[in-house]
Protein backbone atom coordinates (compact mmCIF):
# COMPACT_ATOMS: atom_id res chain seq x y z
CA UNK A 1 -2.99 11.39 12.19
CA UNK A 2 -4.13 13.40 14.93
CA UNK A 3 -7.35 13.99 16.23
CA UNK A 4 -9.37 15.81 19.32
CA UNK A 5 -12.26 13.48 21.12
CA UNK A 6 -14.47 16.09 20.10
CA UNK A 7 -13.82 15.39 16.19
CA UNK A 8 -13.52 11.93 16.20
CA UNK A 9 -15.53 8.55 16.86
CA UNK A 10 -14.48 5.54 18.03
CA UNK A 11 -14.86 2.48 16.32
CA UNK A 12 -14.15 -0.84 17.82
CA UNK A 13 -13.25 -3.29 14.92
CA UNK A 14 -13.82 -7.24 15.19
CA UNK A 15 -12.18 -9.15 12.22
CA UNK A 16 -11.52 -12.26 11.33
CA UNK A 17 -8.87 -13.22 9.11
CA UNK A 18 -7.15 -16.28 7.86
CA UNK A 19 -4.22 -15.77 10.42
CA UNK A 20 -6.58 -15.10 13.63
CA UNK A 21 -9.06 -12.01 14.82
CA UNK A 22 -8.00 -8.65 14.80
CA UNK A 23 -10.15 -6.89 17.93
CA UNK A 24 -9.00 -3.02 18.09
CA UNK A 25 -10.10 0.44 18.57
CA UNK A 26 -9.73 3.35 15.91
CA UNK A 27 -10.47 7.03 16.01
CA UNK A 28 -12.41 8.11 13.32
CA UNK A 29 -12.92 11.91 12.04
CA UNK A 30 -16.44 12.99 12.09
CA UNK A 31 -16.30 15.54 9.70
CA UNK A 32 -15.77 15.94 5.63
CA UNK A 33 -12.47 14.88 4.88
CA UNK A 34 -10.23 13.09 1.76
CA UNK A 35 -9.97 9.39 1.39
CA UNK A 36 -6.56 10.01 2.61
CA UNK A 37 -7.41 10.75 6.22
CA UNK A 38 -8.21 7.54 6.24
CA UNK A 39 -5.69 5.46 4.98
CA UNK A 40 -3.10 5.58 7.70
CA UNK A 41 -5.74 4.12 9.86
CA UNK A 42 -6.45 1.38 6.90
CA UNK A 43 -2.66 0.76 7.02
CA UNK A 44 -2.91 -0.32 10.78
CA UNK A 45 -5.45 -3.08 10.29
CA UNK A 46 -3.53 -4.11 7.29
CA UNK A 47 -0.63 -4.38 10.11
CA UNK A 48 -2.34 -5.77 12.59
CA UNK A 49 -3.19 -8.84 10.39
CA UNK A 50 0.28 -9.33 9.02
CA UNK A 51 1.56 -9.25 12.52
CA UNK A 52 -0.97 -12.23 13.68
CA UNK A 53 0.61 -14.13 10.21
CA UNK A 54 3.92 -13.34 11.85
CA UNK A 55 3.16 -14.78 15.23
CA UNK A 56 1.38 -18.03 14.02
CA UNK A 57 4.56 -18.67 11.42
CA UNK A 58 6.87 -17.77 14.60
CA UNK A 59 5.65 -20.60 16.38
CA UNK A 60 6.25 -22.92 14.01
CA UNK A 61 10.09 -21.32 13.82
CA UNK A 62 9.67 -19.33 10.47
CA UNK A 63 10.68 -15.95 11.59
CA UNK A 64 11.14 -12.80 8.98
CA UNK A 65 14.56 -12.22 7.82
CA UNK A 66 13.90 -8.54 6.80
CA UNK A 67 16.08 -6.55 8.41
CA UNK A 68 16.67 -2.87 8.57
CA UNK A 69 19.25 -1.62 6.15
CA UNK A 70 18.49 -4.74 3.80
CA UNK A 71 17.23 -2.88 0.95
CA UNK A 72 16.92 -5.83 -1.47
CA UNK A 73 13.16 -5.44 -2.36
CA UNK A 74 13.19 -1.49 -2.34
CA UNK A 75 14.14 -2.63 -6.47
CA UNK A 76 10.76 -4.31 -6.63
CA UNK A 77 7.54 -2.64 -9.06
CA UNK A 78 5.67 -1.67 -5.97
CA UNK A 79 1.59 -1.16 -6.79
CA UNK A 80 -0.39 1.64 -4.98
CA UNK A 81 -4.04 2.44 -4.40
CA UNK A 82 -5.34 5.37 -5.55
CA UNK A 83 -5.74 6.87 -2.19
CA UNK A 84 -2.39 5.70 -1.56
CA UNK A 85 -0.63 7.97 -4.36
CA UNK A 86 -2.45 11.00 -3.18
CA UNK A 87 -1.02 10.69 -0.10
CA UNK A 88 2.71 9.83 -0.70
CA UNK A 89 2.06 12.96 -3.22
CA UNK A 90 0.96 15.17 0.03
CA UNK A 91 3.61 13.84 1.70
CA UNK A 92 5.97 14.72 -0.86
CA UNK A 93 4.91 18.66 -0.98
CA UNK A 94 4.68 18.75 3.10
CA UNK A 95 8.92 18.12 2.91
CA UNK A 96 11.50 20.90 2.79
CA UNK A 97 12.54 22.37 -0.50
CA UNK A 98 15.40 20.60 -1.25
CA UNK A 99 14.47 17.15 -0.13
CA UNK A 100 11.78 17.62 -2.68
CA UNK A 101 14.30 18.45 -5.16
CA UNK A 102 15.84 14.97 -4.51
CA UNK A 103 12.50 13.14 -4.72
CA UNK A 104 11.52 15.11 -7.81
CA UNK A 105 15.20 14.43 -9.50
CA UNK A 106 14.80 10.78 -8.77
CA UNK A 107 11.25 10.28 -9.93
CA UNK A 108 12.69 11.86 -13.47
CA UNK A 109 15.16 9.85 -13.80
CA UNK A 110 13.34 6.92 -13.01
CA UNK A 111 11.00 8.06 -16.06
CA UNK A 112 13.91 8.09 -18.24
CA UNK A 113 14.53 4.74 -17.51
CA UNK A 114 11.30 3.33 -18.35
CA UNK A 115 10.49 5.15 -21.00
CA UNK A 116 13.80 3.85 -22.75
CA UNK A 117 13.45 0.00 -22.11
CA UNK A 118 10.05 0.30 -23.34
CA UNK A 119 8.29 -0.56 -19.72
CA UNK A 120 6.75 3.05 -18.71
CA UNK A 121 3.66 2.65 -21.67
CA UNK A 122 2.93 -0.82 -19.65
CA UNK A 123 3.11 0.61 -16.37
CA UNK A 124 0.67 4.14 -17.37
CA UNK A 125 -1.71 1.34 -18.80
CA UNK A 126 -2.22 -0.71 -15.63
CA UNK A 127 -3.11 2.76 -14.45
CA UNK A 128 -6.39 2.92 -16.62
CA UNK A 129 -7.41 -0.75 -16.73
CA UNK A 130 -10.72 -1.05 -14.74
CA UNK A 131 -9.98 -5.05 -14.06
CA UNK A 132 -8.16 -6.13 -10.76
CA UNK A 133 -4.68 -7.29 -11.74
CA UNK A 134 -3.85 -10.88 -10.00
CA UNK A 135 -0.40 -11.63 -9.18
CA UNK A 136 0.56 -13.76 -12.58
CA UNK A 137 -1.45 -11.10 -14.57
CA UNK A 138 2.06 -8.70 -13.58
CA UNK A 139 4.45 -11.16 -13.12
CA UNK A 140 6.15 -10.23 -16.95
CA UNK A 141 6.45 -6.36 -16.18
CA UNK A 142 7.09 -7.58 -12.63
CA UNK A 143 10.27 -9.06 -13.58
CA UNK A 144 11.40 -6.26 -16.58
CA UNK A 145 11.46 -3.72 -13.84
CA UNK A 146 13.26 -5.66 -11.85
CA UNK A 147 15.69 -6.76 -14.02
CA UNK A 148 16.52 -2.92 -14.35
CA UNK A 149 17.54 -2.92 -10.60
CA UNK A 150 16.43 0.83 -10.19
CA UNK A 151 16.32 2.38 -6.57
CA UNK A 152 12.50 3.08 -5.40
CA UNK A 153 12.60 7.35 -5.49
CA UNK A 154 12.28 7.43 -1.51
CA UNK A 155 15.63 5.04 -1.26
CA UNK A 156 18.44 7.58 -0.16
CA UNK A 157 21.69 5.71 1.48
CA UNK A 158 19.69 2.57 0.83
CA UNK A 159 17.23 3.62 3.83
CA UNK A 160 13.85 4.33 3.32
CA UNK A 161 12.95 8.09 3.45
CA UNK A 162 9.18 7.40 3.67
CA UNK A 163 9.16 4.48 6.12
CA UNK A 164 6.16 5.59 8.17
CA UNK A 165 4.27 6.29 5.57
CA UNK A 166 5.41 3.82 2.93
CA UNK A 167 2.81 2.22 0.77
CA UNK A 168 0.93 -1.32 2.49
CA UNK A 169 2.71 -3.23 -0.19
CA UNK A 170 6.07 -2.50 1.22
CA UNK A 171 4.46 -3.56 4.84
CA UNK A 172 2.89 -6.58 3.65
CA UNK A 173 6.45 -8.07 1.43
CA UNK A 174 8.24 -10.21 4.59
CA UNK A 175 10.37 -13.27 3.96
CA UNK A 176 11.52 -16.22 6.16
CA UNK A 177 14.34 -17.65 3.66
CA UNK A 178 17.75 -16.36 4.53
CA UNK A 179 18.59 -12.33 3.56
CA UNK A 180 21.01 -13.28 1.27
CA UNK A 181 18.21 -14.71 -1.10
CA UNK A 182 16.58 -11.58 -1.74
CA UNK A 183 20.26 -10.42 -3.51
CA UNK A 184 19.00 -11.88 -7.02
CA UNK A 185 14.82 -12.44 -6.56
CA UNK A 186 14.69 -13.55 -10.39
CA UNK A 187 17.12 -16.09 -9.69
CA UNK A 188 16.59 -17.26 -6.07
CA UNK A 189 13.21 -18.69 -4.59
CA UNK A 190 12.32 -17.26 -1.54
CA UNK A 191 9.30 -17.74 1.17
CA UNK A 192 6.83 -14.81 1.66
CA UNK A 193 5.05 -14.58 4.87
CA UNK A 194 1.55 -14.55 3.18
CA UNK A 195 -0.41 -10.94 3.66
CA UNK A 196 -3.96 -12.24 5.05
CA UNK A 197 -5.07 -8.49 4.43
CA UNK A 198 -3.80 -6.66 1.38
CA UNK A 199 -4.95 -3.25 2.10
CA UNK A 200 -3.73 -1.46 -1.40
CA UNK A 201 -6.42 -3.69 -2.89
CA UNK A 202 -9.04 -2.92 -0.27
CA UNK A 203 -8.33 1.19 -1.05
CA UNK A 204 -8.65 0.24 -4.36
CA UNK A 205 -11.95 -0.90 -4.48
CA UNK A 206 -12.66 1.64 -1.94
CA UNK A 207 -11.66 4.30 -4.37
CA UNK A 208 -13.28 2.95 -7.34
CA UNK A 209 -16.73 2.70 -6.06
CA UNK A 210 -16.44 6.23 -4.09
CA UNK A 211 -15.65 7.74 -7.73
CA UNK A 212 -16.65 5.39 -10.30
CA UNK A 213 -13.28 5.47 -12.28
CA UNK A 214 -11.34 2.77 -13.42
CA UNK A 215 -8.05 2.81 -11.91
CA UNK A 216 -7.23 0.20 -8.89
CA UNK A 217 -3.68 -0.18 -9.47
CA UNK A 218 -0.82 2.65 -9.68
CA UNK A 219 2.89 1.45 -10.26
CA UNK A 220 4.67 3.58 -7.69
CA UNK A 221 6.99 5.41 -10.07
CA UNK A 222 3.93 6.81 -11.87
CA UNK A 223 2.62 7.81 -8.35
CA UNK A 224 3.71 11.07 -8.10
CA UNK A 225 2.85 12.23 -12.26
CA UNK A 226 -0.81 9.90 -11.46
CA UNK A 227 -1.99 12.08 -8.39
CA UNK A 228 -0.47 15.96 -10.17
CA UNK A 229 -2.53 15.07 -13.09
CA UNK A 230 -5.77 13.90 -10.83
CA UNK A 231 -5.20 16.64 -8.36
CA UNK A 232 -9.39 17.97 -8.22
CA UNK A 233 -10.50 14.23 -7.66
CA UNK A 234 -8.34 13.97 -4.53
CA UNK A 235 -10.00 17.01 -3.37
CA UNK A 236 -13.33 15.25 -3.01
CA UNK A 237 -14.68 14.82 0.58
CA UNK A 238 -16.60 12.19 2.48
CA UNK A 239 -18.26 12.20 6.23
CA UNK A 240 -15.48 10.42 8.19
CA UNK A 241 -17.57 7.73 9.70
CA UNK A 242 -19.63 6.57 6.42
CA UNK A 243 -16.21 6.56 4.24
CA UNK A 244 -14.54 4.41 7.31
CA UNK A 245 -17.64 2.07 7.14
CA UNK A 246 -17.25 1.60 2.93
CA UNK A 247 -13.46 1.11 3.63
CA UNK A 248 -14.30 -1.61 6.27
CA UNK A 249 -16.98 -3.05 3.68
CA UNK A 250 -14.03 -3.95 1.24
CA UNK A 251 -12.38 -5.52 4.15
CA UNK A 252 -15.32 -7.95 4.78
CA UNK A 253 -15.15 -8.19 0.95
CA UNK A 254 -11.82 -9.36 0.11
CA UNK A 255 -11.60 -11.39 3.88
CA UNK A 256 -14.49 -12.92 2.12
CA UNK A 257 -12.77 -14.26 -0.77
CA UNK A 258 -9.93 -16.52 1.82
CA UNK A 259 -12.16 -16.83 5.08
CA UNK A 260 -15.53 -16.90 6.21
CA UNK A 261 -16.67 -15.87 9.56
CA UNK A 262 -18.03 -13.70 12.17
CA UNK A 263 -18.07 -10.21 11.65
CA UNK A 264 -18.63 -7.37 13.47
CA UNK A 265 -18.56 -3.41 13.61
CA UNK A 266 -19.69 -1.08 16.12
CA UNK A 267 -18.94 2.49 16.69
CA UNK A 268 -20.01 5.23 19.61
């Protein structure tokens, strides 16, 4: 995201999570904008703490084995934020004709799918559910999708079309057992690096207390339908610094839940 000095403000972020303190510096837009100016900047600190859980595990010789081209988890149910599918959907309509076309077609199909094995009615109603969904709460639909084996929408050549701006679960799913693990995840056990920040959940709660609705979790094939249907909501605007400040809030919230310690914000 790009922004002038003169329309931004600098916040410098101290955090503490379970894998070490995050100290960095992020631009902020003073003006009205979407909850989606601010979730590439939410995806950093998300980053940042995964890459502290990377370095602690490296010196103890786990390393990832997630290469580029290994497209093994691109087959996983991957769970957005709200804010999350309103921006993959703006990404979406920012792309050339054609490559939309491809998106579009896939997304369809991908309906079809579901619909026929019975699993797009579960997905649509973890859309609506107003509870936060823990990990064995979604482990059965978790492991029917799966079991389908169908490509994520953005997969093309098994690369990822979206990389940059692919959702924080994809950032936050590394493994340190060997690649060839990941061929058959029902089958084979493998070892996550653990995500000391999982930001889709912090622009969850984000999103539900800025609008009061229910939603926190959006299966990413349903993204793109989710956000067309809720275009007006996405619309709604926020002073840059004060939504930055809620975001950070649900930070200090779910860091809360896994580690207690100093914390501190401070912007100018």
């Amino acid at each position: 995201m790009s922004m002038t000095p003169q329309s931004s403000e600098r916040f410098e972020i101290s955090l503490n999570t379970s894998a070490g303190q995050i100290t960095t510096a992020v631009d902020v837009p003073i003006g009205f904008v979407p909850v989606t100016s601010i979730v590439p900047l939410m995806r950093r600190l998300g980053e940042e703490a995964q890459a502290l859980e990377v370095t602690r595990l490296s010196e103890q010789g786990l390393v990832p084995s997630c290469q580029k081209g290994c497209a093994a988890c691109c087959r996983m149910l991957v769970p957005l934020s709200a804010p999350e599918a309103f921006s993959i959907r703006a990404w979406v309509h920012s792309r050339p004709a054609e490559q939309q076309s491809r998106i579009m077609a896939r997304f369809a199909e991908t309906k079809v799918r579901l619909l026929s094995s019975g699993i797009w009615q579960q997905l649509s109603e973890l859309c609506e559910t107003a509870d936060q969904c823990r990990d064995e709460d979604l482990d059965g639909v978790n492991r029917k999708y799966y079991a389908l084996r169908l490509a994520c929408p953005f997969l093309e050549d098994e690369a990822c079309t979206i990389y940059d701006e692919r959702p924080a679960a994809c950032r936050e799913l590394l493994v340190t057992s060997p690649a060839d693990r990941c061929d058959n995840l029902l089958s084979n056990p493998v070892d996550t690096i653990p995500a000391p920040l999982r930001m889709s959940t912090v622009l969850g709660l984000l999103w539900h207390e800025l609008t009061g609705t229910s939603t926190r979790l959006i299966p990413l094939p349903l993204a793109m339908e989710w956000a067309e249907n809720d275009v007006r909501t996405s619309e709604q605007v926020w002073k840059g610094p004060e939504l930055f400040d809620q975001a950070l809030d649900k930070v200090w919230r779910f860091l809360s839940q896994s580690f207690s310690g100093d914390r501190r914000v401070s912007g100018g």
